[in-house]
Protein backbone atom coordinates (compact mmCIF):
# COMPACT_ATOMS: atom_id res chain seq x y z
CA UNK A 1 87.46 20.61 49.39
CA UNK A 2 84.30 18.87 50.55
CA UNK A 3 84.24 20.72 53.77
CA UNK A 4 84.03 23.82 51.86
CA UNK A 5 81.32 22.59 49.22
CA UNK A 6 79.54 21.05 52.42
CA UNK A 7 79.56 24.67 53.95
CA UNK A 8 78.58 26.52 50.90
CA UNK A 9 75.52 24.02 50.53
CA UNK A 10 74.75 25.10 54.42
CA UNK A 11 74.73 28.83 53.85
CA UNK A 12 72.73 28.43 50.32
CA UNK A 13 70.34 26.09 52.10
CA UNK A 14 70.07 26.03 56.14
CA UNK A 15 66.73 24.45 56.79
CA UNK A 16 67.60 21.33 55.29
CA UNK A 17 67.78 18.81 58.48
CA UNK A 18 69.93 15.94 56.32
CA UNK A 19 72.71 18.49 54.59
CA UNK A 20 73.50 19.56 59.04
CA UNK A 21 73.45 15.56 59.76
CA UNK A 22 76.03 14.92 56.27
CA UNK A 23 77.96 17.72 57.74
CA UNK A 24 78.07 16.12 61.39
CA UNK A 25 79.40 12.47 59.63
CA UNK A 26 82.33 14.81 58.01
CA UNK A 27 83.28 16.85 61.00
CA UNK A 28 83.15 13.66 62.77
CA UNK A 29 85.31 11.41 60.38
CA UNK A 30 87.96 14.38 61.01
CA UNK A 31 87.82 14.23 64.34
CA UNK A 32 85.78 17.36 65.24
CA UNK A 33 83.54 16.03 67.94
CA UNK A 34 82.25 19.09 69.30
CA UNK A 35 81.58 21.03 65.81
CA UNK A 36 80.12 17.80 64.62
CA UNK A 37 77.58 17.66 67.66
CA UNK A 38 76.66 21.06 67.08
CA UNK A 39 75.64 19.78 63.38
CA UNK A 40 73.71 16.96 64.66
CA UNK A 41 71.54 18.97 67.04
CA UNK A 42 70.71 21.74 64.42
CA UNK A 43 69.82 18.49 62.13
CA UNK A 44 67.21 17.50 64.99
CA UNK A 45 65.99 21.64 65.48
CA UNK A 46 65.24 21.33 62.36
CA UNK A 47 63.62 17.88 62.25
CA UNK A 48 63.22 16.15 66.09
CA UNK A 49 61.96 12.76 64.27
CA UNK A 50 65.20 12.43 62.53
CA UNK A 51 66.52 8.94 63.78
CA UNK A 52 69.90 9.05 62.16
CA UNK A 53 70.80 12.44 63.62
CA UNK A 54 69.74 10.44 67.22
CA UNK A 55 71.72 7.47 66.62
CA UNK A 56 74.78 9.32 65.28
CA UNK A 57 74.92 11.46 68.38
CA UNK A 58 74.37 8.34 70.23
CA UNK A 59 77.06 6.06 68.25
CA UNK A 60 79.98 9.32 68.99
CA UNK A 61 79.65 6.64 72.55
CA UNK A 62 80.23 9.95 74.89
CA UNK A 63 77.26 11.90 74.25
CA UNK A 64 75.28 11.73 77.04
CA UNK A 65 71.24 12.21 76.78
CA UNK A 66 69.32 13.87 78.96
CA UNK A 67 65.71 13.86 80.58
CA UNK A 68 64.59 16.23 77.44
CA UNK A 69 66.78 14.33 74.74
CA UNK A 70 64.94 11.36 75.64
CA UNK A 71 61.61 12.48 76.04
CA UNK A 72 61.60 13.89 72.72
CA UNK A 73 62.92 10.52 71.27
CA UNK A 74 59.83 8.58 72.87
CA UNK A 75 57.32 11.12 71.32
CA UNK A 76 59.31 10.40 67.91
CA UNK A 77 58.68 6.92 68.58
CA UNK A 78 54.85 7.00 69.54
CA UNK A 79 54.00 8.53 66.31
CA UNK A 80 52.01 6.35 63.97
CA UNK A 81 53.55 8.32 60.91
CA UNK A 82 57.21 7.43 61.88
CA UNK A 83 59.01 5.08 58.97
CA UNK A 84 60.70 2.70 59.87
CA UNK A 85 63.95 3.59 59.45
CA UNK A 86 63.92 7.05 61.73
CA UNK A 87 61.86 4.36 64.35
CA UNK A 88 64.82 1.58 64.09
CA UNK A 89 67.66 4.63 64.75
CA UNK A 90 65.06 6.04 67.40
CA UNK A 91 64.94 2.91 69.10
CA UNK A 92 69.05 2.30 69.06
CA UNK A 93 69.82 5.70 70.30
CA UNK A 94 67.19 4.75 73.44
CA UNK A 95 69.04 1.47 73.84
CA UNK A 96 72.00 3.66 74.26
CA UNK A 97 70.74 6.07 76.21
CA UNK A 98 69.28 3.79 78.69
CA UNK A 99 72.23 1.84 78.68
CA UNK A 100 74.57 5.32 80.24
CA UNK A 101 71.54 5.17 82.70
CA UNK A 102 72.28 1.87 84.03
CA UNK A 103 68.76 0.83 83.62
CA UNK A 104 68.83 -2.55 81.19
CA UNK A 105 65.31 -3.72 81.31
CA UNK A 106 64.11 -0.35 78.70
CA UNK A 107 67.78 -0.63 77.55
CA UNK A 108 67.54 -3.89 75.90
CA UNK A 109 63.79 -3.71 74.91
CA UNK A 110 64.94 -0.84 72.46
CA UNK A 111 67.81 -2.58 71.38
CA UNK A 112 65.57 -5.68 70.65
CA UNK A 113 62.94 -3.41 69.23
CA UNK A 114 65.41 -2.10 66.91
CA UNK A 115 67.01 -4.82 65.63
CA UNK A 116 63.86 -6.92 64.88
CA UNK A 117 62.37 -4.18 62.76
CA UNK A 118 65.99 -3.70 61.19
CA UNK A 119 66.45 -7.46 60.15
CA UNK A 120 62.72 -7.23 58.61
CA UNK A 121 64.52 -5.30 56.09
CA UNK A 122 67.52 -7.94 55.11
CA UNK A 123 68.55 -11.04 53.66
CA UNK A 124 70.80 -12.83 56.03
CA UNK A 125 71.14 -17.10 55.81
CA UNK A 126 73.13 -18.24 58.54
CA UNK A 127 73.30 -21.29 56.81
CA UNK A 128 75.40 -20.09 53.98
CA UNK A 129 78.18 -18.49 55.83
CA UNK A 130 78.53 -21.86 57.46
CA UNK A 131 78.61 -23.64 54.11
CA UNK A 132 81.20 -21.21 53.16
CA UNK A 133 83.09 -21.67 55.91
CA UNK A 134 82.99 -25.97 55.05
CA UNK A 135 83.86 -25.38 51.87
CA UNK A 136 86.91 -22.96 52.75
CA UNK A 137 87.62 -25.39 55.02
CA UNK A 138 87.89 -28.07 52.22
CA UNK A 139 89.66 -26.23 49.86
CA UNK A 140 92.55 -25.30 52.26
CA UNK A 141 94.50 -28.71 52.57
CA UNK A 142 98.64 -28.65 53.54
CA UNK A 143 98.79 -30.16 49.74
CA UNK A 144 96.73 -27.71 47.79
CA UNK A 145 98.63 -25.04 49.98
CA UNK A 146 102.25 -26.68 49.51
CA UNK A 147 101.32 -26.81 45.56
CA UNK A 148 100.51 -23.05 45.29
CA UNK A 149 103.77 -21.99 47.41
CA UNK A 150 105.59 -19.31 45.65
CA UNK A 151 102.88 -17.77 43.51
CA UNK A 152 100.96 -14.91 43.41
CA UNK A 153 101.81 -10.98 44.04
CA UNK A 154 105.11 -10.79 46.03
CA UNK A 155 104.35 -7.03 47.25
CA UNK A 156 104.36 -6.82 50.86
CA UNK A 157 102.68 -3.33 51.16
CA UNK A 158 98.97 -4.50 52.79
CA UNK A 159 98.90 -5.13 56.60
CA UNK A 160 95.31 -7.08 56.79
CA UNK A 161 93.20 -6.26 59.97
CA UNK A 162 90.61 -8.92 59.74
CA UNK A 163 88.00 -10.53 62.29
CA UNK A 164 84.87 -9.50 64.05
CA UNK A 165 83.24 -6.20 63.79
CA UNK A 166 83.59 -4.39 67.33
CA UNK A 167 86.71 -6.75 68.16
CA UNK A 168 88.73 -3.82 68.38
CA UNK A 169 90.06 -3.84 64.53
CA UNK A 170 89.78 0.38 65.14
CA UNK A 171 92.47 0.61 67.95
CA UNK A 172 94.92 -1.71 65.85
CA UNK A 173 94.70 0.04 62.78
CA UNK A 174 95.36 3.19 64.77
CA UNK A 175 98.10 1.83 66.93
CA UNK A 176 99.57 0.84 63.51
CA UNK A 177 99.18 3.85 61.35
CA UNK A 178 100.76 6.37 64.62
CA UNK A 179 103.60 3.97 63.12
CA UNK A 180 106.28 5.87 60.74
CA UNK A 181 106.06 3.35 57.71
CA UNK A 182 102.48 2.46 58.14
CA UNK A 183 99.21 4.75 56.46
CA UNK A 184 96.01 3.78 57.67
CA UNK A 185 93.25 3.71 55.18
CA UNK A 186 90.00 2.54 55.71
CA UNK A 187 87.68 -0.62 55.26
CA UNK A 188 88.29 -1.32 51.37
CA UNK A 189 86.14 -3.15 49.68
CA UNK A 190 88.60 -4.54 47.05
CA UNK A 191 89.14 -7.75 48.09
CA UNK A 192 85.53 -8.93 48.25
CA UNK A 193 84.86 -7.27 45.11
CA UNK A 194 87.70 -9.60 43.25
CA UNK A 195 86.18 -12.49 45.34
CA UNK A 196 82.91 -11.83 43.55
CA UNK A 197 84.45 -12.46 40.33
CA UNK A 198 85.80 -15.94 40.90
CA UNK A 199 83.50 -18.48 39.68
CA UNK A 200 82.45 -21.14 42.13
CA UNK A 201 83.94 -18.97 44.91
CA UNK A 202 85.62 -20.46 47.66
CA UNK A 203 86.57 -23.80 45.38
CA UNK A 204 86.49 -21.65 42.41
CA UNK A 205 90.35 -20.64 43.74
CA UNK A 206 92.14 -24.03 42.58
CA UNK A 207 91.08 -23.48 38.79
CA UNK A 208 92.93 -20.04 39.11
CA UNK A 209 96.25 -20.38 37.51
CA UNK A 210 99.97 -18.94 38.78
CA UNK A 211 99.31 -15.87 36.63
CA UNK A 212 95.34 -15.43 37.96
CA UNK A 213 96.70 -14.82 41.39
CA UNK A 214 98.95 -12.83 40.49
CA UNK A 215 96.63 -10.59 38.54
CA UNK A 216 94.75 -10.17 41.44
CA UNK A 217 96.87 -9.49 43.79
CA UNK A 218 98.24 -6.67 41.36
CA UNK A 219 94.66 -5.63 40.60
CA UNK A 220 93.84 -5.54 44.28
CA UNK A 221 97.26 -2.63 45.10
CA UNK A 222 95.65 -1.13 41.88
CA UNK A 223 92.21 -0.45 43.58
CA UNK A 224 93.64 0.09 46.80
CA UNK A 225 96.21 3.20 45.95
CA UNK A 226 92.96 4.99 44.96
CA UNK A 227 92.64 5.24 48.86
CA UNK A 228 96.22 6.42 49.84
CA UNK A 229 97.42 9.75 50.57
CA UNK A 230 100.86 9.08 51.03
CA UNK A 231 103.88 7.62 50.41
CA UNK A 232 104.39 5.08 53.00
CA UNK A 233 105.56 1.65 52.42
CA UNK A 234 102.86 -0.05 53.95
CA UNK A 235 99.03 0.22 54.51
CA UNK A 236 96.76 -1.18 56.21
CA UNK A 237 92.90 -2.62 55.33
CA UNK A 238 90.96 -2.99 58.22
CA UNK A 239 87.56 -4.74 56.55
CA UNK A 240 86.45 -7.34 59.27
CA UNK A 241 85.45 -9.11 57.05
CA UNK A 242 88.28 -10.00 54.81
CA UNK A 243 88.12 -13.01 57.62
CA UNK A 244 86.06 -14.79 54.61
CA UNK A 245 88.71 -14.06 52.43
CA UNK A 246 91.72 -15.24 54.12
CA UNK A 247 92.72 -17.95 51.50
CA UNK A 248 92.70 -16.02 48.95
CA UNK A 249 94.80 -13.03 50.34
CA UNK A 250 97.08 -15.31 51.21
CA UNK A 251 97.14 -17.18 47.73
CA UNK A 252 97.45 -13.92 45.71
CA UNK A 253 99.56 -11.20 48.03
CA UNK A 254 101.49 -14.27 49.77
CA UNK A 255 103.63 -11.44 52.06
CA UNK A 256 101.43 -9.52 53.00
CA UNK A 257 100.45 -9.08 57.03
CA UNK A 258 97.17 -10.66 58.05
CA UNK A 259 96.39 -9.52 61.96
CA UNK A 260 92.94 -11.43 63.10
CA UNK A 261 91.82 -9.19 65.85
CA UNK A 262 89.57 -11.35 68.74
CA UNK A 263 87.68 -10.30 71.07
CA UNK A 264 85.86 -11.88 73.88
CA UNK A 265 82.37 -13.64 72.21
CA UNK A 266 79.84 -12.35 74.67
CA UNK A 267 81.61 -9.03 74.44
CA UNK A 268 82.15 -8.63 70.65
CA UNK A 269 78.66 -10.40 69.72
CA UNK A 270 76.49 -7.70 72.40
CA UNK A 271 78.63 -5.19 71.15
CA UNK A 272 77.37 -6.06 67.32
CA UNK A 273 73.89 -6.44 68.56
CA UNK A 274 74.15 -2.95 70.17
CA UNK A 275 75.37 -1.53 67.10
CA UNK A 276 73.42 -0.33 63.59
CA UNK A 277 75.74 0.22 60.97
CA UNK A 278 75.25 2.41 57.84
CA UNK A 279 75.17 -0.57 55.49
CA UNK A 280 77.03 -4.24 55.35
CA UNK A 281 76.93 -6.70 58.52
CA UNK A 282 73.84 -8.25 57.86
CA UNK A 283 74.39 -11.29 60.66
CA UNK A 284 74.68 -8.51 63.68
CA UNK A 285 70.82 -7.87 64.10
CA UNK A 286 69.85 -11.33 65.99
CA UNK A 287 71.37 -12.99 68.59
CA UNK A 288 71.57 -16.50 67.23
CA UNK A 289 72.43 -15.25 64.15
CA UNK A 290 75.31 -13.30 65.76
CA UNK A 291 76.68 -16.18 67.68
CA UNK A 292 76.28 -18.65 64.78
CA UNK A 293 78.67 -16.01 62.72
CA UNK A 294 81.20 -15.75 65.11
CA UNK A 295 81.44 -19.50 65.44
CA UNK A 296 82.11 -19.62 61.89
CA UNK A 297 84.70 -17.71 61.57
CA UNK A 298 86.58 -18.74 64.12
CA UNK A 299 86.19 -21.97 62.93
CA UNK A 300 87.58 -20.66 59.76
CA UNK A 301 90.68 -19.52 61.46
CA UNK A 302 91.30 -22.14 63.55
CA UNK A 303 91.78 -24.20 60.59
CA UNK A 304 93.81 -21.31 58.95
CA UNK A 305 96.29 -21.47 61.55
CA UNK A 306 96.44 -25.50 61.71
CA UNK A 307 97.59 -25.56 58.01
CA UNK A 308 99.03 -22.12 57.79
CA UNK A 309 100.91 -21.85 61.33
CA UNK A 310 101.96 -18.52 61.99
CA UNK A 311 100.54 -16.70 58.88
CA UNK A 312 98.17 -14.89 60.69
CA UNK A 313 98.87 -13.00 63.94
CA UNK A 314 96.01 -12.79 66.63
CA UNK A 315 95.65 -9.70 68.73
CA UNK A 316 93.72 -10.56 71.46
CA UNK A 317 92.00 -7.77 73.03
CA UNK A 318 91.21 -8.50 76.71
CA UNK A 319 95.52 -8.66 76.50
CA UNK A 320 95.64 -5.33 74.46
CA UNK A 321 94.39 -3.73 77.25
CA UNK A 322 95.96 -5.45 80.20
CA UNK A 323 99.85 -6.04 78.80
CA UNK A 324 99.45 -2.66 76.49
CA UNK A 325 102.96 -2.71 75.17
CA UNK A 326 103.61 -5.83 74.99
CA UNK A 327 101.07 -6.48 72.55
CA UNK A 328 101.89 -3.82 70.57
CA UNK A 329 105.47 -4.48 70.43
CA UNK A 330 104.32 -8.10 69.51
CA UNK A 331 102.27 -6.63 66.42
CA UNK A 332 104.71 -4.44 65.00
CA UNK A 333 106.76 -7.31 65.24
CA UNK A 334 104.46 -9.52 63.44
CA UNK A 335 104.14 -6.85 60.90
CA UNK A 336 108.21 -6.52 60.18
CA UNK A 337 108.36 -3.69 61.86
CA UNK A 338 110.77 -1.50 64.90
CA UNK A 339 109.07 -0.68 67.54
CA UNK A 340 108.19 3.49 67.55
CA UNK A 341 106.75 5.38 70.83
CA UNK A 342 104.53 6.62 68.70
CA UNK A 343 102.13 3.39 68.76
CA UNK A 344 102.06 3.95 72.41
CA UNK A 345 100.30 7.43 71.55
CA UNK A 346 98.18 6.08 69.09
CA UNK A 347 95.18 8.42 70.54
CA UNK A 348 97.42 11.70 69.98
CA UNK A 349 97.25 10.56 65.97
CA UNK A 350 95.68 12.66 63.57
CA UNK A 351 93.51 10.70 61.22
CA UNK A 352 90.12 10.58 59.22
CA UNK A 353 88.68 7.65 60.90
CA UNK A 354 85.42 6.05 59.66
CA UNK A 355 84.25 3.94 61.68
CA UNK A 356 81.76 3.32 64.88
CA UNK A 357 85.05 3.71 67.16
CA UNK A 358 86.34 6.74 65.87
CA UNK A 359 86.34 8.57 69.15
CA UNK A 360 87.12 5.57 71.30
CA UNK A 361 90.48 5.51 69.32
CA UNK A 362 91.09 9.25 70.41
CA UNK A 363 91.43 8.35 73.69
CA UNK A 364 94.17 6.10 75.98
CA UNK A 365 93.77 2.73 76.80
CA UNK A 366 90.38 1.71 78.71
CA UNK A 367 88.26 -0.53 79.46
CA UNK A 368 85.10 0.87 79.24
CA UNK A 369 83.90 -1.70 76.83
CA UNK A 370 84.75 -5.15 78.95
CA UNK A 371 81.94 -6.90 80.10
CA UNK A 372 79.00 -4.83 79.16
CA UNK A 373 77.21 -7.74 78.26
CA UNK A 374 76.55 -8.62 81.83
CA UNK A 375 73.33 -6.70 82.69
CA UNK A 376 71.84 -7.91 79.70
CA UNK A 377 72.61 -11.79 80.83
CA UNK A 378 69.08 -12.95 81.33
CA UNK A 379 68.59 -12.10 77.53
CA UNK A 380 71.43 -13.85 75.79
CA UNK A 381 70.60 -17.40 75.95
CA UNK A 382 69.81 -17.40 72.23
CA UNK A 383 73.35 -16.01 71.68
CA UNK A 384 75.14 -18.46 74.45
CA UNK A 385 73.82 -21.51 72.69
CA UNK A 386 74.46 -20.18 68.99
CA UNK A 387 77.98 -19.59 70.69
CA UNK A 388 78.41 -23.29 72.37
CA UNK A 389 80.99 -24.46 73.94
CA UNK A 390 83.63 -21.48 72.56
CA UNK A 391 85.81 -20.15 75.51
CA UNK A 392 84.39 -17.16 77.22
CA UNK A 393 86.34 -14.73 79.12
């Protein structure tokens, strides 16, 4: 239906540079790569300044610019009139670009460039996700646990993929949803939402009563079916950052799966830094910010797993890639779940997938991503001592 609206707007209305770039997101999502190129480069015909059309062609990770591609990007950039947000894309997509090229010095002054004008234009407080993270901390003792045993939502439907953005949350959710019983979703934002309405929020959870957490955890299957397509017993919500809100999924939907995806600091913080996202993530666009965030939440779920031992399953994915089926026959596993051959072919899945590693997913097992953060070494001491003394690969 909305290809077919999204076409009819096209042939009523060609010259119009953002309908071609909508169009490329959709054809995209679907898994169209080629057709979805093709609508990105009429969106920059059209208009050669347009920054998002750039980056998106640049964040499908397997376009590869050329001499002209990035020539006409650096014009884009030297013009005076150029707002900021086609100059922050510009300067991403050049990152990127320069990146494939193997030269880091212009690679990372883009990516710098474009992050500091992006976080210009948020409202990030590193010092509040670590308060959060204290007070979760506080709040999740063995007795307040012990006392809330038995309550909430029994419904074991929602398989949690949780963690860092760019930890490889993407590949798990596809691994799981090639699975038989398993439907793959998308990044809801239900949980956060019902978080919001909890006075006091994290502490605010011990006033909530038997019944409260129950309600939520009923509310929460309520908001989520709006998302589902089929009739699958399970399905999986793959917001990273449900990581915040691991106490109280666990409080109000007490069987549900909770996988933390974890991936290598250096690796997963670059990889954030590297990345602009369409909205959300407000900690990924400076270094010490980045590395500050990722020691929080692992903090977080250290502590989860001290008090809560085995509730959460860690996919770690350095081992994803090296021991392949092993991992994946641990997951399923840790999900209740037989193993199926078809998690093996996750990349031969067809899905709508949404997010910046939709057409890494579409592809076998690599390891294109490890250690990309070493060229850029001489530039990461602000996210190294953010990081500390965390274990490195």
């Amino acid at each position: 239906m909305r290809s077919r609206c999204m076409k009819k707007v096209l042939h009523n209305a060609p010259g119009q540079p953002r309908v071609w770039l909508s169009y490329g997101h959709m054809l995209k999502t679907v898994g169209r790569r080629d057709d979805g190129i093709a609508a990105y480069r009429r969106a920059l015909a059209l208009l050669p300044t347009l920054g998002d059309a750039w980056w998106s062609l640049a964040n499908l990770k397997t376009v590869r610019f050329d001499d002209a591609d990035i020539a006409s990007m650096e014009a884009g950039l030297a013009r005076d009139d150029l707002d900021d947000e086609d100059r922050f894309h510009l300067d991403f997509a050049l990152g990127k670009a320069f990146e494939d090229r193997r030269e880091p010095v212009q690679s990372f002054a883009h990516y710098a460039a474009g992050n500091a004008l992006r976080r210009t234009r948020i409202v990030y407080d590193a010092d509040e996700t670590r308060i959060f993270v204290d007070r979760s901390i506080a709040l999740l003792t063995p007795e307040f646990l012990n006392a809330r045993r038995g309550q909430g939502c029994e419904a074991p439907d929602p398989i949690f993929v949780l963690g860092m953005p760019r930890a490889g949350s993407t590949l798990i959710e596809q691994i799981l949803a090639s699975h038989s019983l398993v439907e793959g979703t998308t990044e809801l934002p239900d949980m956060p939402a019902l978080a919001r309405r909890i006075a006091d929020y994290p502490q605010g959870i011990a006033t909530l009563s038997a019944d409260a957490l129950r309600e939520i955890g009923e509310e929460y299957l309520r908001r989520a079916a709006i998302q589902r397509r089929t009739d699958r017993p399970f399905f999986i919500d793959k917001l990273p950052n449900n990581w915040a809100h691991t106490a109280l999924i666990h409080l109000a939907l007490p069987n549900a799966r909770i996988i933390d995806a974890r991936r290598d600091p250096l690796d997963c913080c670059f990889s954030n830094f590297k990345q602009h996202y369409a909205r959300g993530q407000a900690f990924s666009y400076s270094l010490d910010d980045l590395g500050r965030y990722y020691r929080d939440y692992v903090r977080l779920m250290t502590h989860v797993d001290a008090v809560l031992p085995g509730r959460v399953h860690r996919v770690d994915h350095e081992a994803l890639l090296e021991n392949t089926e092993v991992e994946v026959r641990a997951l399923l596993t840790a999900c209740g779940l037989e193993f199926e051959p078809a998690c093996l072919a996750f990349h031969e899945t067809e899905r709508a997938v949404r997010t910046a590693s939709s057409e890494q997913v579409r592809r076998p097992i690599n390891r294109d991503g490890v250690d990309a953060w070493r060229p850029y070494e001489m530039w990461l001491d602000p996210l190294k001592t953010a990081l500390g003394d965390l274990p490195r690969a």
